[in-house]
Protein backbone atom coordinates (compact mmCIF):
# COMPACT_ATOMS: atom_id res chain seq x y z
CA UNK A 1 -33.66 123.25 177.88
CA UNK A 2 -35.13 122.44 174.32
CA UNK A 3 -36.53 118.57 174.85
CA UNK A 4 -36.77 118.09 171.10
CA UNK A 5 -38.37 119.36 167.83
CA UNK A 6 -42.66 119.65 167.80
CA UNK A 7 -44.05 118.15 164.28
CA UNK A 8 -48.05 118.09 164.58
CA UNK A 9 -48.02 114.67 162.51
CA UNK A 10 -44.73 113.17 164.98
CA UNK A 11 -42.88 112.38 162.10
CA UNK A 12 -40.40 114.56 161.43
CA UNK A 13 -40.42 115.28 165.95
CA UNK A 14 -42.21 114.96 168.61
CA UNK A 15 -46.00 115.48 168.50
CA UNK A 16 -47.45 117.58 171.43
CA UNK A 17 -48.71 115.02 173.48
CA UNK A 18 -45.08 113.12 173.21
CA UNK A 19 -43.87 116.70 174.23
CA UNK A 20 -45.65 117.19 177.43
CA UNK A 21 -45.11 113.25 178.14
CA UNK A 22 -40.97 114.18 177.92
CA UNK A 23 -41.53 117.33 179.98
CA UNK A 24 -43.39 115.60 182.56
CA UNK A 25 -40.64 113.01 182.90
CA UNK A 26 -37.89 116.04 183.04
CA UNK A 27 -39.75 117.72 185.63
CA UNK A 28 -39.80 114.74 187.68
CA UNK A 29 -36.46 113.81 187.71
CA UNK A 30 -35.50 117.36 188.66
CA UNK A 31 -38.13 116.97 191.73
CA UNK A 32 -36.44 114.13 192.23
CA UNK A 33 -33.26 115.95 193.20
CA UNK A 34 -31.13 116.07 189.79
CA UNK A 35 -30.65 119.38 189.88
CA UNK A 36 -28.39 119.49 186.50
CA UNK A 37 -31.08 117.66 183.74
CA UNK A 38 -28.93 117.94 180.92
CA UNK A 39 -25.59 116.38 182.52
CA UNK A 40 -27.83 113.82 183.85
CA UNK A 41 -29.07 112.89 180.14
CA UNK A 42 -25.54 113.28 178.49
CA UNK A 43 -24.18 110.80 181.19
CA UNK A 44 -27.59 108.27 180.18
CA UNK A 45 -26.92 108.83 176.94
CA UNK A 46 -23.01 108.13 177.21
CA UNK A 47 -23.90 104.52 179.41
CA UNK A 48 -26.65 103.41 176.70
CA UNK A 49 -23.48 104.43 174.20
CA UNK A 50 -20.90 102.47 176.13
CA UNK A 51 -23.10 99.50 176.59
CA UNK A 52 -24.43 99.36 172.63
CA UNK A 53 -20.20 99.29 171.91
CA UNK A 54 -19.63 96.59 174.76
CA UNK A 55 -22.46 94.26 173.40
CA UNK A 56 -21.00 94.75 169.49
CA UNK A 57 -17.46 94.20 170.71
CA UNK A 58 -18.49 91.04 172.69
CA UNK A 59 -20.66 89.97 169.71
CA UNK A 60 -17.46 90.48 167.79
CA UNK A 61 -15.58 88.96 170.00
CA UNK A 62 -17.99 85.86 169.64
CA UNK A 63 -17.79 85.97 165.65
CA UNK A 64 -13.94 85.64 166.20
CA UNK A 65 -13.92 83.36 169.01
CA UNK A 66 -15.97 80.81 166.51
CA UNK A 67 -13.54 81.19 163.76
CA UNK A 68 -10.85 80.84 165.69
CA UNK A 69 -12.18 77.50 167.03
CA UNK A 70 -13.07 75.91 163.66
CA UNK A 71 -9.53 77.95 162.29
CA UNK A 72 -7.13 76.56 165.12
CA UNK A 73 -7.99 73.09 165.89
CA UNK A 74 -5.81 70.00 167.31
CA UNK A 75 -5.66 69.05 163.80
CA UNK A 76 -4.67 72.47 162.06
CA UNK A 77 -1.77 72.62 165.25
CA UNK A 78 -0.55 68.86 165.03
CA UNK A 79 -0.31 69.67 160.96
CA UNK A 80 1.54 73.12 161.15
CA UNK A 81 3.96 70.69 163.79
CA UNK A 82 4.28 68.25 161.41
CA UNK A 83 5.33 70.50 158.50
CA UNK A 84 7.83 71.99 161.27
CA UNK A 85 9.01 68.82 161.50
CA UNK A 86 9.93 68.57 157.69
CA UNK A 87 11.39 72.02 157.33
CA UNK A 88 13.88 70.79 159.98
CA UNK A 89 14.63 67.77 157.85
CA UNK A 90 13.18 65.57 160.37
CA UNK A 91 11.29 63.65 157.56
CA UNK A 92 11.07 60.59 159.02
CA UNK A 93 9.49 62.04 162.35
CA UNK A 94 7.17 63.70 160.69
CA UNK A 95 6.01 60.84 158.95
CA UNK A 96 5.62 58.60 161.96
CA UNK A 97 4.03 61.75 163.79
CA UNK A 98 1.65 62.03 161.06
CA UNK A 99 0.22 58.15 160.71
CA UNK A 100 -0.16 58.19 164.74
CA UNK A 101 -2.03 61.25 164.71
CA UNK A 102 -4.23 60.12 161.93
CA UNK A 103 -4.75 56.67 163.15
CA UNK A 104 -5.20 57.61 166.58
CA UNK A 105 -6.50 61.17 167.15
CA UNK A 106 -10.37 60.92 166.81
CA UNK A 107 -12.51 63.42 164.44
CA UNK A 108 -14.38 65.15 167.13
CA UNK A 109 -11.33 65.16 169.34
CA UNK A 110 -9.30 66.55 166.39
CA UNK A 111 -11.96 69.17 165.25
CA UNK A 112 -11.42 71.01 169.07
CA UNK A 113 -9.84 73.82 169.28
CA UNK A 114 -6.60 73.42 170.10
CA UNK A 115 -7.04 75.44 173.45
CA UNK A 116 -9.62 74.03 174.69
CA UNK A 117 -8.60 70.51 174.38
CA UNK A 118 -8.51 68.94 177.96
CA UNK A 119 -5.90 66.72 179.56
CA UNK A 120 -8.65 63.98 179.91
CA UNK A 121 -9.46 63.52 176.23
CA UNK A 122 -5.48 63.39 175.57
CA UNK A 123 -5.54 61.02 178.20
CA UNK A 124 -8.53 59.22 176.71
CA UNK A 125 -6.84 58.72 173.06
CA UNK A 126 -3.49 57.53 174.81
CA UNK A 127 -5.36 54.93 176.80
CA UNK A 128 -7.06 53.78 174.10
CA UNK A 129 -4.35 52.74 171.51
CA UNK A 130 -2.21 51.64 175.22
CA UNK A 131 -5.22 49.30 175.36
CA UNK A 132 -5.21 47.89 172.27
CA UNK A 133 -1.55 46.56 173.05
CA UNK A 134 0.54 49.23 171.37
CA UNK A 135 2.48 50.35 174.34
CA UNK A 136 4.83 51.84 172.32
CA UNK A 137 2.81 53.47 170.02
CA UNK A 138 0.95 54.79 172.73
CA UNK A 139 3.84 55.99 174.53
CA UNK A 140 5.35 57.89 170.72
CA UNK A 141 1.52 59.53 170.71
CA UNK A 142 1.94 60.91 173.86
CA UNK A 143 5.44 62.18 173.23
CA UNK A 144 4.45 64.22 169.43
CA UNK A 145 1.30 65.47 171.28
CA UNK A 146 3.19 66.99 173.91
CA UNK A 147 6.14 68.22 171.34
CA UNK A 148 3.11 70.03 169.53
CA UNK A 149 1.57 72.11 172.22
CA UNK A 150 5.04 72.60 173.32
CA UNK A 151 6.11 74.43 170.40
CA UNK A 152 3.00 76.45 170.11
CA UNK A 153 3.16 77.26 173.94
CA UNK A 154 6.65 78.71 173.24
CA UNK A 155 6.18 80.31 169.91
CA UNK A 156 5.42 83.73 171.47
CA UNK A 157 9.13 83.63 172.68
CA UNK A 158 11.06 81.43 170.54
CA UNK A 159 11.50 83.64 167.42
CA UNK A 160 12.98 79.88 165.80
CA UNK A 161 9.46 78.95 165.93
CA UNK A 162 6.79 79.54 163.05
CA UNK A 163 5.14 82.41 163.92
CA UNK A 164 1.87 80.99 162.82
CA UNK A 165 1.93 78.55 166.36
CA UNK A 166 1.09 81.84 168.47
CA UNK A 167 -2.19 82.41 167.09
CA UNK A 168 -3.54 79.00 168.39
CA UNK A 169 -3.28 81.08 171.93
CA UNK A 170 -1.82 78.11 173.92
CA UNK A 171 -0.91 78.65 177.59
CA UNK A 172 -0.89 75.15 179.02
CA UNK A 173 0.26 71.95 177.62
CA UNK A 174 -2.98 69.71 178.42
CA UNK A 175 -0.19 66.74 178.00
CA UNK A 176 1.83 67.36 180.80
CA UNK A 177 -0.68 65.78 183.43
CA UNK A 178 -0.43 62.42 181.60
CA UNK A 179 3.06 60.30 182.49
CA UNK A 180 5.17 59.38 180.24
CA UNK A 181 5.23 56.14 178.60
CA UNK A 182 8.85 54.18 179.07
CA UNK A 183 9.79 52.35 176.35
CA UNK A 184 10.59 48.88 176.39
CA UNK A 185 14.34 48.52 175.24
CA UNK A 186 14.99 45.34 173.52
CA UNK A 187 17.17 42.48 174.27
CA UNK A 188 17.36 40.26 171.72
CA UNK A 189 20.83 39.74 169.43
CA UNK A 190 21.71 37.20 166.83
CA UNK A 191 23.48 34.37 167.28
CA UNK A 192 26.38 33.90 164.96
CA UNK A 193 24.39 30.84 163.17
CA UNK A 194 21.55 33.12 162.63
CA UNK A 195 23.53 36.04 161.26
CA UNK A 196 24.86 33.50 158.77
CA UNK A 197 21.20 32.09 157.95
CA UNK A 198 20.42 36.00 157.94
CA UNK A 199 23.25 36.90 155.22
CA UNK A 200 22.75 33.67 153.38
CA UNK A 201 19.02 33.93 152.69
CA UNK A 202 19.57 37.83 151.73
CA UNK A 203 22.36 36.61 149.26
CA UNK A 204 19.52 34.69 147.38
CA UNK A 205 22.19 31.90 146.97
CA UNK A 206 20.99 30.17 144.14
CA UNK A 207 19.04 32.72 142.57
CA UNK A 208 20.31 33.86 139.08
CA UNK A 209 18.97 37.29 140.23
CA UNK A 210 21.20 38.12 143.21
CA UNK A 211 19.86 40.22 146.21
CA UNK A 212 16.82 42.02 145.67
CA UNK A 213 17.09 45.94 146.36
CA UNK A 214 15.05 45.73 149.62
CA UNK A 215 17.73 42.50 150.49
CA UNK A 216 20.48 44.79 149.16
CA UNK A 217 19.19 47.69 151.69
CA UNK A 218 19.59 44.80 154.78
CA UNK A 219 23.14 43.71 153.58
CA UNK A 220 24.50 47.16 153.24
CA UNK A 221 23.05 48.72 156.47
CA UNK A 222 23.91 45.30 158.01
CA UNK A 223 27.83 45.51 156.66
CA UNK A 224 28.09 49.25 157.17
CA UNK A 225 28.15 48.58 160.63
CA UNK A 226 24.37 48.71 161.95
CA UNK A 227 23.45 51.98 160.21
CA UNK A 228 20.03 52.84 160.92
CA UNK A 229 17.95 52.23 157.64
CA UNK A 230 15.87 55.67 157.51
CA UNK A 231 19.03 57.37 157.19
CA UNK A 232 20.63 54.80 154.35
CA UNK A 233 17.47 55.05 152.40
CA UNK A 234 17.97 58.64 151.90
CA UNK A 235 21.35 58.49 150.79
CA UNK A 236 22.14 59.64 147.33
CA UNK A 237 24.76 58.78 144.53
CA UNK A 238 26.60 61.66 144.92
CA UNK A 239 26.79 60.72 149.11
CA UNK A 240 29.32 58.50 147.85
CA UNK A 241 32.62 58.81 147.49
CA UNK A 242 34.47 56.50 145.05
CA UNK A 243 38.10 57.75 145.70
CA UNK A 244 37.86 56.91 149.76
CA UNK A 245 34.89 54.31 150.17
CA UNK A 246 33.19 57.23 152.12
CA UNK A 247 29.49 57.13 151.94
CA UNK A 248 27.66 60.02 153.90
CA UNK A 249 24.24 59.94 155.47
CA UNK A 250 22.41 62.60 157.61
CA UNK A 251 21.10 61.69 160.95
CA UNK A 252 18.36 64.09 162.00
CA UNK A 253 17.20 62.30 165.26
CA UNK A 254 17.03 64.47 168.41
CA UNK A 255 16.59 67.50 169.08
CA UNK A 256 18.60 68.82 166.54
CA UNK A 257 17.69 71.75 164.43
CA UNK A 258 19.69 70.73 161.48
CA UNK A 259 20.54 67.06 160.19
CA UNK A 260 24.15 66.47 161.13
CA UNK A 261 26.61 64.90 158.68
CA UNK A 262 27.29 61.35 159.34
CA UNK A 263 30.46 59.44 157.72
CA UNK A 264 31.09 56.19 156.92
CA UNK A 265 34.43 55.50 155.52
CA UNK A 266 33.41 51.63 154.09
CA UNK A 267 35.42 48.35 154.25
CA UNK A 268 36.34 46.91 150.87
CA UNK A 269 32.57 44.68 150.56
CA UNK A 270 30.47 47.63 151.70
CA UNK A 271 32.38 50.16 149.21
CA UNK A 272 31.88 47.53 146.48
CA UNK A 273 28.31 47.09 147.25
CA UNK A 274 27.63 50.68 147.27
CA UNK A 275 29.59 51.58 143.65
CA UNK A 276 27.50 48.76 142.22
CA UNK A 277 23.97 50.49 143.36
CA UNK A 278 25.45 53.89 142.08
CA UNK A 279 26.14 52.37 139.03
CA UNK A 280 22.44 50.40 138.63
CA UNK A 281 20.72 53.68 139.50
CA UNK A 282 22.67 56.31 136.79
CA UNK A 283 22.36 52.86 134.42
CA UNK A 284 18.20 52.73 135.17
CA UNK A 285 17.72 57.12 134.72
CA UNK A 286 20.05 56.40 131.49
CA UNK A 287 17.23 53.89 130.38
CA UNK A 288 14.53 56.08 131.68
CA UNK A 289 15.78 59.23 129.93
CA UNK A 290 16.33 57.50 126.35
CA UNK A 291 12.92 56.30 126.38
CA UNK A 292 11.33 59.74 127.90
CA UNK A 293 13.68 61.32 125.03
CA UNK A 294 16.00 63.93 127.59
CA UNK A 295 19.11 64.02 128.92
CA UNK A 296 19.86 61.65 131.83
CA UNK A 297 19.79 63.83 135.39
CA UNK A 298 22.26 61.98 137.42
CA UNK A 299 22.69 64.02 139.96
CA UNK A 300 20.76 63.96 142.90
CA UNK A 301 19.50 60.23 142.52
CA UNK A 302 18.40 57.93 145.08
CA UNK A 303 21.27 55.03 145.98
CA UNK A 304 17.46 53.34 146.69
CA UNK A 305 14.48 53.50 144.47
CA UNK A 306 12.23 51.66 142.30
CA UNK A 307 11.33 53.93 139.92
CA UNK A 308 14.23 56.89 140.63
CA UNK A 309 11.91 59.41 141.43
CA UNK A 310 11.43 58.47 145.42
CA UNK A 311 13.50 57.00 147.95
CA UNK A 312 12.71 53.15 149.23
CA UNK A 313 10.06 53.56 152.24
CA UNK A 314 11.36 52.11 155.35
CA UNK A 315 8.44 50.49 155.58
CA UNK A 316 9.34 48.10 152.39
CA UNK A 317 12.15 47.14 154.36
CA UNK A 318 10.84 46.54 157.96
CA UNK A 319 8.50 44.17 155.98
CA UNK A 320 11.20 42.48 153.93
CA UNK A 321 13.15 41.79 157.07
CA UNK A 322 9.98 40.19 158.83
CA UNK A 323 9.70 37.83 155.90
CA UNK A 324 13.05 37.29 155.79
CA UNK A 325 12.81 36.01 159.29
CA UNK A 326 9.97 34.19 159.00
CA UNK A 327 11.65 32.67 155.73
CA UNK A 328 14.58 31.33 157.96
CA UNK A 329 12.15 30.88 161.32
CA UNK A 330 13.67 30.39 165.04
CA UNK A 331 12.94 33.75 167.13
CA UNK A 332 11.61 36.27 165.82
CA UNK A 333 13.73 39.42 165.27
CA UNK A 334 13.71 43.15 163.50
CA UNK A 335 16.28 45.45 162.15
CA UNK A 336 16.67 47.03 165.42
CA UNK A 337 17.99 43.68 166.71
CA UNK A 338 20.30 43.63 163.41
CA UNK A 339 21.70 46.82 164.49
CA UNK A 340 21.95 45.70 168.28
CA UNK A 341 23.61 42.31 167.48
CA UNK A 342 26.26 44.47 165.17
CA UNK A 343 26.92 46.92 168.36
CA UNK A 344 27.41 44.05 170.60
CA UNK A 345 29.55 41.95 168.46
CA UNK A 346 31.94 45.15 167.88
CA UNK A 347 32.00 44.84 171.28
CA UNK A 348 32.48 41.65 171.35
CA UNK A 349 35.60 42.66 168.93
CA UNK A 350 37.39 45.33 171.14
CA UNK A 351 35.74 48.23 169.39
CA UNK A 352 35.40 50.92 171.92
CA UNK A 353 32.46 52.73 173.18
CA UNK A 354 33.00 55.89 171.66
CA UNK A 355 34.46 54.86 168.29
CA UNK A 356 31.03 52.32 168.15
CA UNK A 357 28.87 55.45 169.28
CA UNK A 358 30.31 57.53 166.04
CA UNK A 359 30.13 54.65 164.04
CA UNK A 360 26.36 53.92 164.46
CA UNK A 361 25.57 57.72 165.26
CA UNK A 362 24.53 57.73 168.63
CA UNK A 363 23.25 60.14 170.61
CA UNK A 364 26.11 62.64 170.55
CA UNK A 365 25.68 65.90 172.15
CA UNK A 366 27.01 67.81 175.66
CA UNK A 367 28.98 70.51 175.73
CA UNK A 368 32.22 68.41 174.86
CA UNK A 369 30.65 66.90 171.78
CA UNK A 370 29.24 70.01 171.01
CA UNK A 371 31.69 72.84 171.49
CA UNK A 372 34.89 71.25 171.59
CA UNK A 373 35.49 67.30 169.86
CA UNK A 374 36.24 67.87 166.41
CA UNK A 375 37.72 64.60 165.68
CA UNK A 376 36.51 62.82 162.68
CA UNK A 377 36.96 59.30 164.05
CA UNK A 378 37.74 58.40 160.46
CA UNK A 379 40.60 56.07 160.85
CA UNK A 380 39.14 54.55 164.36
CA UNK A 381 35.76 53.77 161.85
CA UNK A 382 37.53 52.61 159.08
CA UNK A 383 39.46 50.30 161.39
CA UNK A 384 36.25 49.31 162.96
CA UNK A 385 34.57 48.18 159.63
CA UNK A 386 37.46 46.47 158.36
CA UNK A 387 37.33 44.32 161.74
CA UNK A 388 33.63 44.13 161.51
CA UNK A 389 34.01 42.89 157.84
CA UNK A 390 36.54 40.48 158.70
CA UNK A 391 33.82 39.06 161.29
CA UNK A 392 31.01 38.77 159.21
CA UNK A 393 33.17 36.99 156.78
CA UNK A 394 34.37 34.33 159.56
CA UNK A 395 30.55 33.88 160.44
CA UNK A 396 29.97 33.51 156.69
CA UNK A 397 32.42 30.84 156.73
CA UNK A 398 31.60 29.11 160.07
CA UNK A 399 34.79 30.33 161.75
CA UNK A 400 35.75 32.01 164.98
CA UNK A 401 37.37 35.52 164.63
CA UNK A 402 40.00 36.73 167.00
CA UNK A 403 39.18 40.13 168.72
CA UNK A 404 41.12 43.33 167.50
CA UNK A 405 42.48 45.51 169.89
């Protein structure tokens, strides 16, 4: 068998001394007892081949397995969640997602790859803000976290997922091993006397000014029967309906793919109060547009804004209601007491459960809700904010109200 080409200077072949060294080394192996040389050296020659492509695939593989890890971190999977979140219409999840995971996730904890990210340094970042005496934030971290790595866990089956969640390769949800954080449900309702200072100090009685618009947010959300305030901010003039009272809001809270449409057919103060911030926000874009020299565009305009061009932050509000109860002092409250003390007084007024659940847009979902209960509860709501109006108007007044029925 030819062992290679002779070239007296070796190099353009082998030089006769390299020749007899590779024919010595043939001979021996066939003394050795491979009788077939040249199957022997095709087979060598096929391993050295096979390992040279194993090493460049797993070198490869490495290249890729390092891009992937500074590509598909904890922070590239919490943001993809987060823009989930918005394309959903869950806008105000998103942004409370978002300012945990900023505040709370750490840089080097964030920069992991998603993957790899353990249950202990979950566990770790949890503890930490529980520590710091924000149970509840603590307890909404842990809940987004796990929502995250859920979604990208089940993105290889659930075709209503982005499709860009399967390439951070989850398997496990690293935030399953840590329990669940119960929130603390509140207790605390107005009294009657402090609903009145409430409504009395929003009223700026004795200001030439009237409410303010973040006071004008309270009132309405507080007369429109405890409506939760992320959802009133986002209402819009045209969510209003001058011919019935009927404003509509969207409640996206849940699990809910879609925001579902949430009616609120208003009692004569509430309707008033609304047609009189429809009318200052088409009079403010009129103003706006003659000086900007264009045509007014009416439609689509916030029912809450400063400037027209955003919505009032919730935020603006939470803090005008803690001044406002600092302003009038006794126990501290929020606006989730304002919309507790509303349920309970409803209550209070012979309102049923499930005419106060559509009213302040519970929870409502099962099969029955779902599938088959189609009723608008428009006249059972209407009646409700007429009797709630009536109330509120007695505790304005320093008078008992009788129940309705």
């Amino acid at each position: 068998m030819p062992i290679g080409t002779y070239d007296e200077s070796g190099r353009g072949g082998m030089t006769l001394a390299e020749a007899r060294s590779r024919a010595g080394e043939l001979s021996r192996l066939y003394q050795s007892g491979v009788r077939d040389v040249r199957a022997h050296i095709e087979r060598e020659r096929a391993a050295d081949e096979a390992a040279r492509v194993a090493v460049e695939a797993a070198s490869q593989q490495a290249i890729k397995d390092a891009h992937d890890r500074q590509r598909y971190t904890l922070r590239a999977l919490c943001d993809l969640y987060l823009s989930n979140l918005e394309r959903e219409g869950k806008r105000d999840s998103a942004k409370s997602a978002r300012s945990l995971f900023k505040c709370h996730i750490s840089d080097e904890v964030a920069s992991l790859a998603a993957k790899d990210v353990t249950s202990l340094q979950i566990a770790a970042l949890v503890r930490k803000v529980r520590e710091s005496g924000k149970e509840r934030a603590a307890g909404v971290l842990r809940s987004y976290l796990s929502a995250a790595f859920n979604a990208a866990k089940r993105a290889p089956f659930d075709s209503a997922l982005p499709a860009d969640l399967i390439a951070f390769s989850i398997e496990h949800n690293p935030v399953d091993a840590i329990p669940a954080i119960a929130v603390q449900r509140g207790d605390r309702t107005l009294s009657a006397a402090e609903l009145r200072a409430y409504i009395g100090y929003l009223l700026r009685i004795g200001h030439e000014t009237g409410p303010e618009l973040a006071d004008s947010a309270l009132l309405l959300a507080l007369y429109a029967g405890g409506q939760r305030m992320a959802q009133l901010l986002r209402a819009r003039v045209g969510d209003f309906d001058p011919d019935t009272a009927t404003l509509r809001l969207w409640d996206g809270k849940g699990k809910r793919t879609q925001p579902r449409e949430h009616l609120l057919p208003l009692a004569p103060h509430a309707a008033a109060m609304v047609a009189a911030l429809v009318e200052r926000a088409k009079a403010r874009e009129t103003e706006r547009a003659k000086q900007e020299g264009r045509a007014p565009e009416l439609a689509g305009l916030w029912l809450f804004s400063t400037h027209g061009r955003v919505a009032m932050n919730p935020e603006t509000v939470s803090n005008r209601a803690a001044e406002v109860c600092a302003g009038i002092g006794g126990e501290a409250f929020n606006v989730r007491d304002i919309r507790r003390t509303v349920e309970t007084m409803l209550a209070g007024l012979g309102i049923s459960k499930d005419t106060r659940a559509q009213l302040l847009s519970h929870g409502i979902s099962g099969v029955q809700a779902a599938h088959y209960d189609r009723h608008a509860y428009t006249d059972e709501k209407r009646a409700a904010l007429v009797a709630w109006e009536g109330r509120l108007a007695a505790i304005v007044q320093a008078e008992r109200q009788p129940a309705n029925v």
